[in-house]
C-alpha atoms as a PDB file:
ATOM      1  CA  UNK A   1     -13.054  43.279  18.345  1.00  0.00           C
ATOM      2  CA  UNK A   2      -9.883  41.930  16.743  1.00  0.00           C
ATOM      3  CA  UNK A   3      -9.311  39.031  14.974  1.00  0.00           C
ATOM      4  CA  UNK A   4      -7.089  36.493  16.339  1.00  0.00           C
ATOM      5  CA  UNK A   5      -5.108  33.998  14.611  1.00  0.00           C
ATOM      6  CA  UNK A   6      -6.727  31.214  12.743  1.00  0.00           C
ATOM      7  CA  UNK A   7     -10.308  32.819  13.568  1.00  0.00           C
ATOM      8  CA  UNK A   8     -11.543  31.986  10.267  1.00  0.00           C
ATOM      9  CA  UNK A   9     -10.311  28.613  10.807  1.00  0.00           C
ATOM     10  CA  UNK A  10     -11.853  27.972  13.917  1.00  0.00           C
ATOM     11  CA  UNK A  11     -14.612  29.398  13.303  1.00  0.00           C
ATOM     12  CA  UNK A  12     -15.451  27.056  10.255  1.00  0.00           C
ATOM     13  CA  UNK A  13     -14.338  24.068  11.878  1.00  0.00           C
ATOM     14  CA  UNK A  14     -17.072  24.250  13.802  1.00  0.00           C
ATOM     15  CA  UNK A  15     -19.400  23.907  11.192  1.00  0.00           C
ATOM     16  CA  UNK A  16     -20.107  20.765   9.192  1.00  0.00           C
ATOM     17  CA  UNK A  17     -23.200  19.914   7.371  1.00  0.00           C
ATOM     18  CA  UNK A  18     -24.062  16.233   7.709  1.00  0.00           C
ATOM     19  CA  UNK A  19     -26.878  14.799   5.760  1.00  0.00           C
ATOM     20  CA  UNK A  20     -27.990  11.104   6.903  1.00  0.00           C
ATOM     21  CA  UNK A  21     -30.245   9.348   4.570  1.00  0.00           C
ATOM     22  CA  UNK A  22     -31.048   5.648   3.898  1.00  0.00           C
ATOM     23  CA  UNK A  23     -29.447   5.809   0.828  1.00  0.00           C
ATOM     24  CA  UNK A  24     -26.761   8.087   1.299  1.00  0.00           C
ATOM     25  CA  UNK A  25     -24.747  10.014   3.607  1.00  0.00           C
ATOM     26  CA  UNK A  26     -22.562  13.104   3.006  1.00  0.00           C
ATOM     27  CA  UNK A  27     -20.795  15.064   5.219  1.00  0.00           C
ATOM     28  CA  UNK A  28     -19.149  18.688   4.424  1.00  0.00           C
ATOM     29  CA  UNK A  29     -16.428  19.587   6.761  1.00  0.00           C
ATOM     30  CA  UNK A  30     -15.554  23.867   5.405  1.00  0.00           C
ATOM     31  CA  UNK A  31     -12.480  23.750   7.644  1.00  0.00           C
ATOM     32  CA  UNK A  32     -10.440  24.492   4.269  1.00  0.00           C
ATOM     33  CA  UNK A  33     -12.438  27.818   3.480  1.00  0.00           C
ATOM     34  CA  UNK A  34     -11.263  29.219   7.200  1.00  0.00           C
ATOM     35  CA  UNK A  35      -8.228  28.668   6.554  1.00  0.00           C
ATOM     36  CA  UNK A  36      -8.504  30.250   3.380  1.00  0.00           C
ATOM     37  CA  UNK A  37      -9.950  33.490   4.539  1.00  0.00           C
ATOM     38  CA  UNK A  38      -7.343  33.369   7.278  1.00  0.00           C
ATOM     39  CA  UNK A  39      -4.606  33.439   4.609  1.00  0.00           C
ATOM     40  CA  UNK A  40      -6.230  36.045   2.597  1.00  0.00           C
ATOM     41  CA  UNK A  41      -6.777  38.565   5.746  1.00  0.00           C
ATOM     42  CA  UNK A  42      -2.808  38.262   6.473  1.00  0.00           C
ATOM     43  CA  UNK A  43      -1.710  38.818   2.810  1.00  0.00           C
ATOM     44  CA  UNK A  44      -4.266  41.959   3.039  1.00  0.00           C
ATOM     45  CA  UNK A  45      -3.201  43.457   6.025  1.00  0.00           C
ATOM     46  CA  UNK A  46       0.112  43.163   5.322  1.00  0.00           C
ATOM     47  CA  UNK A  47       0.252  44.687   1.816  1.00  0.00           C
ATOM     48  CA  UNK A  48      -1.869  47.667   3.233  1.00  0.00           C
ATOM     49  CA  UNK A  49       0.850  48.247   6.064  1.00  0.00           C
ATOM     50  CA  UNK A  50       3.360  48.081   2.734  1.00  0.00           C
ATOM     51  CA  UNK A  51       2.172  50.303   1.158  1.00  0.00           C
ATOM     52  CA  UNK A  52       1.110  52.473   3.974  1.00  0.00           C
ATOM     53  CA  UNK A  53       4.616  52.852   5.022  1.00  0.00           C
ATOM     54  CA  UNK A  54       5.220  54.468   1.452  1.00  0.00           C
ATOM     55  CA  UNK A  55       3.151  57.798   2.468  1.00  0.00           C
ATOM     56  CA  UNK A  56       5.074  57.948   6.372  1.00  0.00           C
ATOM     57  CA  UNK A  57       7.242  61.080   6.461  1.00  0.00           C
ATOM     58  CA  UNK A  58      10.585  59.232   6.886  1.00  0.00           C
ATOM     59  CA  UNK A  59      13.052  61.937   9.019  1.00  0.00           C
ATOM     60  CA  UNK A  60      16.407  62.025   9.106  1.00  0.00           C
ATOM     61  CA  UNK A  61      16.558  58.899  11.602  1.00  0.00           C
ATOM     62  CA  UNK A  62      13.217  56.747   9.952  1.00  0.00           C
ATOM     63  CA  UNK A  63      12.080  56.091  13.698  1.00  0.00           C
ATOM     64  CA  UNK A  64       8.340  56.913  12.971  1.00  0.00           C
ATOM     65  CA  UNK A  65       8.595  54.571   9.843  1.00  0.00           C
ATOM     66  CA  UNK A  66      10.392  51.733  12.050  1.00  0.00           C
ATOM     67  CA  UNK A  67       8.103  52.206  15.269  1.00  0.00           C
ATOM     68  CA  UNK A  68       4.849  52.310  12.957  1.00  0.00           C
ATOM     69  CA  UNK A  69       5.998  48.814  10.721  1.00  0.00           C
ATOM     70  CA  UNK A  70       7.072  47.098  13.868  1.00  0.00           C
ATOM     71  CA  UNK A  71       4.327  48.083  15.479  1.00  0.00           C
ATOM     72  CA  UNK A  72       2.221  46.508  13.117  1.00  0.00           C
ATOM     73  CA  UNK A  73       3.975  43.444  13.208  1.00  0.00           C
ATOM     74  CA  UNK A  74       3.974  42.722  16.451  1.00  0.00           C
ATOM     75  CA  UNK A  75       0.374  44.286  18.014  1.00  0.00           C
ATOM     76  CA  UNK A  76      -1.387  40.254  17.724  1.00  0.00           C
ATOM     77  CA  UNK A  77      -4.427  42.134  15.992  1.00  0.00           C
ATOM     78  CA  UNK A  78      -5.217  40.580  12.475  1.00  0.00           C
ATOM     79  CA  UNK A  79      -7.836  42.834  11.165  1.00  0.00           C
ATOM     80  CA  UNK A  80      -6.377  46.047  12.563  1.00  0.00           C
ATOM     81  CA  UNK A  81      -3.789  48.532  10.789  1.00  0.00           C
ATOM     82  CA  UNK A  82      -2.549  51.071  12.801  1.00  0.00           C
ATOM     83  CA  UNK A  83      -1.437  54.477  11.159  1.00  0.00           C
ATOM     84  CA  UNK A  84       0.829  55.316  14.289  1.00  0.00           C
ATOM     85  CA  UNK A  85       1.808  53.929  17.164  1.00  0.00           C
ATOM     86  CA  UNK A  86      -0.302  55.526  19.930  1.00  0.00           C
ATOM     87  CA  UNK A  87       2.335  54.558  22.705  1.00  0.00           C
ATOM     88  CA  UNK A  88       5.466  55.089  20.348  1.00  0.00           C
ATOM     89  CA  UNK A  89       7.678  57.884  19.297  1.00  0.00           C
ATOM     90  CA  UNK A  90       5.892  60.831  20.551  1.00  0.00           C
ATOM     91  CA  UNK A  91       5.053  62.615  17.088  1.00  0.00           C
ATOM     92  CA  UNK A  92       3.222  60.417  15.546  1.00  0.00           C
ATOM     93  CA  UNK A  93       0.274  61.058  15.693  1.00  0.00           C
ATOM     94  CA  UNK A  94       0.971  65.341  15.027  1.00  0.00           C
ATOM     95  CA  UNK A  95       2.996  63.611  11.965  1.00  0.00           C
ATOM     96  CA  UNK A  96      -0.230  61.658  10.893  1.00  0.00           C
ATOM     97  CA  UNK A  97      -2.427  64.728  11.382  1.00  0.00           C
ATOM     98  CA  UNK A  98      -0.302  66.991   9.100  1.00  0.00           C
ATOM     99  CA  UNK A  99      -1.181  70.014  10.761  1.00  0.00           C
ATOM    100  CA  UNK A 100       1.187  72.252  12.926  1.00  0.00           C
ATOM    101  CA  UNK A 101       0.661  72.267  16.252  1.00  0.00           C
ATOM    102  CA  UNK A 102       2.291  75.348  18.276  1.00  0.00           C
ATOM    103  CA  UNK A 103       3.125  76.423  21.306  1.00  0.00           C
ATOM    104  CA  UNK A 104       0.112  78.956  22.590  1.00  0.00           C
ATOM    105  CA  UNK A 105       3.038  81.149  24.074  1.00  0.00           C
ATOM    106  CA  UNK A 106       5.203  81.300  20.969  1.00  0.00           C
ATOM    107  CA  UNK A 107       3.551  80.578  18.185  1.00  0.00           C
ATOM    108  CA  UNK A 108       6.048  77.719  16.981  1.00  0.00           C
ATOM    109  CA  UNK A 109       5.927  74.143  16.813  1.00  0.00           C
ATOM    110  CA  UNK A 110       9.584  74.079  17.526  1.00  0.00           C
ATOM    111  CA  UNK A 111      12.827  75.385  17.903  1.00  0.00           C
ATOM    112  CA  UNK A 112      15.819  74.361  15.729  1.00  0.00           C
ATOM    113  CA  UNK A 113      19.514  74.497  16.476  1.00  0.00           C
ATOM    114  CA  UNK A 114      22.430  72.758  14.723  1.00  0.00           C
ATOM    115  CA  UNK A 115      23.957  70.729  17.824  1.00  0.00           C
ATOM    116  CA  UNK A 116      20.809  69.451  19.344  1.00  0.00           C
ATOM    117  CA  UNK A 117      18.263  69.300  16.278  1.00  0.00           C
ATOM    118  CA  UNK A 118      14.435  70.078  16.694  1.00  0.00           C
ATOM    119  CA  UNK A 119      13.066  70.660  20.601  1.00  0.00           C
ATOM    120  CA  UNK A 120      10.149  72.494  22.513  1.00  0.00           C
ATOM    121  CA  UNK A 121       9.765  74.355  25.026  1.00  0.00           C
ATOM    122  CA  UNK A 122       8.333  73.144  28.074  1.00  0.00           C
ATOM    123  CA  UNK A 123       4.621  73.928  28.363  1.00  0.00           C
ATOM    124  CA  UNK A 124       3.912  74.385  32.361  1.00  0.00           C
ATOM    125  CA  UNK A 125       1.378  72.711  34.154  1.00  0.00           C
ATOM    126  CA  UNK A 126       0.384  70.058  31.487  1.00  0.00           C
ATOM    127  CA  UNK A 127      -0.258  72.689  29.043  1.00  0.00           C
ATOM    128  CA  UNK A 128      -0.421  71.460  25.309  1.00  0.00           C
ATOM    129  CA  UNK A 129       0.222  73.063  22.114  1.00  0.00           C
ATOM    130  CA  UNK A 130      -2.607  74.214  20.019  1.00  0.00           C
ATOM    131  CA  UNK A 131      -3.988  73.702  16.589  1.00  0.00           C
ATOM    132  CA  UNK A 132      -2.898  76.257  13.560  1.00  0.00           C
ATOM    133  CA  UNK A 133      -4.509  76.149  10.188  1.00  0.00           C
ATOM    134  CA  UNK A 134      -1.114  75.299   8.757  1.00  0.00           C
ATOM    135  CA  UNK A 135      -0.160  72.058   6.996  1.00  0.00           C
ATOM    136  CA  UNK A 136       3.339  70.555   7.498  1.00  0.00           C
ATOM    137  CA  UNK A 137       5.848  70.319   5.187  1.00  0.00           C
ATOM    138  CA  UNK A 138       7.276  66.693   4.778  1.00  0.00           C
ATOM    139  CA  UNK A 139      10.666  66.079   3.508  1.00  0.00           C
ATOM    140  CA  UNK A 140       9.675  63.103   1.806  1.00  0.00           C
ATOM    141  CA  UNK A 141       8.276  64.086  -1.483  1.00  0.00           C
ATOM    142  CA  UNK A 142       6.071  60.813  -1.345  1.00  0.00           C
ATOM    143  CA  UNK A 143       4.714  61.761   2.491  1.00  0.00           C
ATOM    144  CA  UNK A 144       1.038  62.011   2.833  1.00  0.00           C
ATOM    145  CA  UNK A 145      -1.279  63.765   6.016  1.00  0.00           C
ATOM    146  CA  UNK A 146      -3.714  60.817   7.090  1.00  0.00           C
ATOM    147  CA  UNK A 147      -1.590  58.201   5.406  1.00  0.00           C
ATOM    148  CA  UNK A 148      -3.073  55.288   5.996  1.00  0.00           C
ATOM    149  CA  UNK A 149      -6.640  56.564   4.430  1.00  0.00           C
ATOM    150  CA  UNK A 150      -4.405  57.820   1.837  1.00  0.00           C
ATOM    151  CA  UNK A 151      -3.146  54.148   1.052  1.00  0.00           C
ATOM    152  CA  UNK A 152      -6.213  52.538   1.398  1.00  0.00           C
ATOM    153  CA  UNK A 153      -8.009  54.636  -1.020  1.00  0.00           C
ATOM    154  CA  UNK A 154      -4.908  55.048  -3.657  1.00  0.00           C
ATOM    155  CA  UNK A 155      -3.318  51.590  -3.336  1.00  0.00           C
ATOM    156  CA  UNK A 156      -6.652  49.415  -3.203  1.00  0.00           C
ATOM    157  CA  UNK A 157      -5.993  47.273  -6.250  1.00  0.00           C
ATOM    158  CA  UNK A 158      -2.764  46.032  -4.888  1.00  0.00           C
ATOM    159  CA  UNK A 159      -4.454  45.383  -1.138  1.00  0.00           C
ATOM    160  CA  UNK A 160      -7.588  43.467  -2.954  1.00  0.00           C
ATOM    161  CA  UNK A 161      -4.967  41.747  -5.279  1.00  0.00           C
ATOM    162  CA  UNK A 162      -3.091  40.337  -2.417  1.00  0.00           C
ATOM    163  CA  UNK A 163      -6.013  39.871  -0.247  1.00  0.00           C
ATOM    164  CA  UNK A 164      -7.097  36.926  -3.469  1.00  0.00           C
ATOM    165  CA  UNK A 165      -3.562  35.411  -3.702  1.00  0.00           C
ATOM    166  CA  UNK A 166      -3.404  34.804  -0.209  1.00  0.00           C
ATOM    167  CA  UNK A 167      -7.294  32.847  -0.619  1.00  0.00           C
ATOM    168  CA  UNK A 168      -5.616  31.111  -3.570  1.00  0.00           C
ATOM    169  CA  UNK A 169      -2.035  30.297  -2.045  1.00  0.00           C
ATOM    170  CA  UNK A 170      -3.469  28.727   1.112  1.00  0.00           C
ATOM    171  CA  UNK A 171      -4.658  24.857   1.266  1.00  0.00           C
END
Protein backbone atom coordinates (compact mmCIF):
# COMPACT_ATOMS: atom_id res chain seq x y z
CA UNK A 1 0.00 0.00 0.00
CA UNK A 2 1.33 3.48 -0.74
CA UNK A 3 1.20 6.38 1.12
CA UNK A 4 -0.71 9.23 -0.11
CA UNK A 5 -0.26 12.76 0.56
CA UNK A 6 -0.83 14.16 3.96
CA UNK A 7 -1.52 10.45 5.32
CA UNK A 8 0.23 11.15 8.41
CA UNK A 9 -1.78 14.16 8.70
CA UNK A 10 -4.97 12.71 8.31
CA UNK A 11 -4.43 10.07 9.97
CA UNK A 12 -3.63 12.01 13.30
CA UNK A 13 -6.29 14.37 12.90
CA UNK A 14 -8.42 11.89 13.66
CA UNK A 15 -7.21 11.34 16.91
CA UNK A 16 -7.65 13.63 19.90
CA UNK A 17 -7.55 12.70 23.47
CA UNK A 18 -10.15 14.60 25.49
CA UNK A 19 -10.21 14.29 29.19
CA UNK A 20 -13.51 15.81 30.93
CA UNK A 21 -13.31 16.21 34.59
CA UNK A 22 -15.11 18.45 37.15
CA UNK A 23 -12.21 20.26 37.68
CA UNK A 24 -10.55 20.31 34.54
CA UNK A 25 -10.70 19.64 30.99
CA UNK A 26 -7.88 19.10 28.45
CA UNK A 27 -8.00 18.27 25.11
CA UNK A 28 -4.87 17.06 22.82
CA UNK A 29 -5.44 17.56 19.21
CA UNK A 30 -1.71 15.54 17.49
CA UNK A 31 -2.69 17.01 14.12
CA UNK A 32 0.91 18.80 14.27
CA UNK A 33 2.88 15.39 14.67
CA UNK A 34 1.11 14.13 11.14
CA UNK A 35 2.11 16.70 9.62
CA UNK A 36 5.40 16.31 10.91
CA UNK A 37 5.96 12.78 9.86
CA UNK A 38 4.47 13.80 6.54
CA UNK A 39 7.32 16.31 6.09
CA UNK A 40 9.93 14.00 7.24
CA UNK A 41 8.78 10.99 4.75
CA UNK A 42 9.11 13.61 1.68
CA UNK A 43 12.56 14.98 2.74
CA UNK A 44 13.49 11.05 3.04
CA UNK A 45 12.32 9.86 -0.05
CA UNK A 46 13.59 12.45 -1.85
CA UNK A 47 17.21 12.47 -0.63
CA UNK A 48 17.24 8.60 -1.24
CA UNK A 49 16.11 9.18 -5.00
CA UNK A 50 19.28 11.90 -4.81
CA UNK A 51 21.45 10.01 -4.05
CA UNK A 52 20.21 7.00 -5.84
CA UNK A 53 20.56 8.75 -9.06
CA UNK A 54 24.41 9.04 -8.17
CA UNK A 55 24.97 5.06 -8.74
CA UNK A 56 22.54 5.12 -12.36
CA UNK A 57 24.85 4.34 -15.29
CA UNK A 58 24.36 7.71 -17.07
CA UNK A 59 24.92 6.85 -21.18
CA UNK A 60 25.81 8.98 -23.63
CA UNK A 61 22.13 10.55 -23.78
CA UNK A 62 21.28 10.31 -19.57
CA UNK A 63 17.69 8.96 -20.60
CA UNK A 64 17.72 6.13 -17.92
CA UNK A 65 18.87 8.81 -15.32
CA UNK A 66 16.03 11.35 -16.59
CA UNK A 67 13.18 8.60 -17.00
CA UNK A 68 14.16 7.04 -13.46
CA UNK A 69 14.21 10.86 -11.48
CA UNK A 70 11.08 11.87 -13.27
CA UNK A 71 9.65 8.92 -12.68
CA UNK A 72 10.02 9.30 -9.18
CA UNK A 73 8.67 12.56 -9.13
CA UNK A 74 5.74 12.15 -10.64
CA UNK A 75 4.45 8.24 -9.68
CA UNK A 76 1.90 9.97 -6.52
CA UNK A 77 3.50 7.15 -4.23
CA UNK A 78 5.13 8.71 -1.02
CA UNK A 79 6.72 5.78 0.58
CA UNK A 80 7.86 4.11 -2.63
CA UNK A 81 11.36 4.59 -4.53
CA UNK A 82 11.58 3.07 -7.64
CA UNK A 83 15.09 1.89 -8.97
CA UNK A 84 13.76 1.91 -12.70
CA UNK A 85 11.00 2.71 -14.40
CA UNK A 86 9.20 -0.58 -15.17
CA UNK A 87 7.20 1.05 -18.17
CA UNK A 88 10.18 3.41 -19.27
CA UNK A 89 13.18 3.22 -21.44
CA UNK A 90 13.41 -0.36 -22.18
CA UNK A 91 16.89 -1.18 -20.41
CA UNK A 92 16.34 -0.42 -17.30
CA UNK A 93 15.79 -2.85 -15.59
CA UNK A 94 18.94 -5.19 -17.57
CA UNK A 95 20.88 -1.78 -16.51
CA UNK A 96 19.72 -2.24 -12.79
CA UNK A 97 20.50 -5.97 -12.86
CA UNK A 98 24.14 -5.50 -14.05
CA UNK A 99 24.34 -8.65 -15.69
CA UNK A 100 24.57 -9.26 -19.54
CA UNK A 101 21.86 -10.56 -21.06
CA UNK A 102 22.49 -12.21 -24.68
CA UNK A 103 20.97 -13.26 -27.44
CA UNK A 104 20.61 -17.38 -27.15
CA UNK A 105 21.50 -17.40 -31.00
CA UNK A 106 24.58 -15.20 -30.83
CA UNK A 107 25.88 -14.99 -27.79
CA UNK A 108 25.86 -11.02 -27.62
CA UNK A 109 23.91 -8.56 -25.89
CA UNK A 110 24.31 -6.30 -28.83
CA UNK A 111 25.64 -5.18 -31.89
CA UNK A 112 27.55 -1.88 -32.31
CA UNK A 113 28.04 0.25 -35.39
CA UNK A 114 29.20 3.88 -35.69
CA UNK A 115 26.04 5.42 -37.63
CA UNK A 116 23.29 3.80 -35.72
CA UNK A 117 24.89 3.10 -32.14
CA UNK A 118 23.98 -0.08 -30.02
CA UNK A 119 20.91 -2.50 -31.52
CA UNK A 120 19.69 -6.24 -31.35
CA UNK A 121 18.70 -8.50 -33.30
CA UNK A 122 15.26 -9.46 -33.49
CA UNK A 123 14.48 -12.54 -31.39
CA UNK A 124 11.45 -14.46 -33.34
CA UNK A 125 8.42 -15.47 -31.85
CA UNK A 126 8.71 -13.52 -28.49
CA UNK A 127 11.93 -15.08 -27.81
CA UNK A 128 14.08 -13.28 -25.05
CA UNK A 129 17.65 -13.07 -24.40
CA UNK A 130 19.17 -15.14 -21.73
CA UNK A 131 21.16 -14.72 -18.61
CA UNK A 132 25.27 -14.92 -18.78
CA UNK A 133 27.39 -14.96 -15.70
CA UNK A 134 28.93 -11.72 -16.90
CA UNK A 135 28.70 -8.34 -15.17
CA UNK A 136 28.40 -5.12 -17.26
CA UNK A 137 30.73 -2.65 -17.61
CA UNK A 138 29.36 0.93 -16.81
CA UNK A 139 30.91 3.95 -18.20
CA UNK A 140 30.27 5.86 -15.25
CA UNK A 141 33.00 5.18 -12.84
CA UNK A 142 30.43 5.97 -9.95
CA UNK A 143 27.63 3.33 -11.57
CA UNK A 144 26.52 0.63 -9.29
CA UNK A 145 24.43 -3.02 -10.22
CA UNK A 146 21.26 -2.87 -7.84
CA UNK A 147 21.64 0.83 -7.24
CA UNK A 148 19.12 1.71 -5.27
CA UNK A 149 20.10 -1.09 -2.44
CA UNK A 150 23.43 0.25 -3.09
CA UNK A 151 22.29 3.86 -1.93
CA UNK A 152 20.27 2.86 0.73
CA UNK A 153 22.86 0.90 2.44
CA UNK A 154 25.98 3.40 1.57
CA UNK A 155 24.19 6.77 1.78
CA UNK A 156 21.94 6.05 4.99
CA UNK A 157 23.26 8.84 7.17
CA UNK A 158 22.37 11.45 4.68
CA UNK A 159 18.63 9.72 4.03
CA UNK A 160 18.10 9.50 8.09
CA UNK A 161 19.63 13.09 8.31
CA UNK A 162 17.11 14.50 5.99
CA UNK A 163 14.38 12.28 7.02
CA UNK A 164 14.90 14.53 10.88
CA UNK A 165 15.17 17.98 9.19
CA UNK A 166 12.16 17.52 7.37
CA UNK A 167 10.31 16.44 11.19
CA UNK A 168 12.06 19.59 12.43
CA UNK A 169 11.38 22.08 9.41
CA UNK A 170 7.65 21.34 9.32
CA UNK A 171 5.00 23.20 11.75
Amino acid sequence: MAIRKNHFTNLFKKISIKINDPDFTVNINVTRFGRKLDAAQDAMKEQLVQEMLKYVPTGETMALYNDIKTFNETNGERDVVYAFNPNGVSYGHYQWAGIMYADPITGKGAFYSPEYGFWSRPLDKGGKKVETTRLLNYSNPNARRDWLRYAAEHDREAVIQAAKSGFRKAD
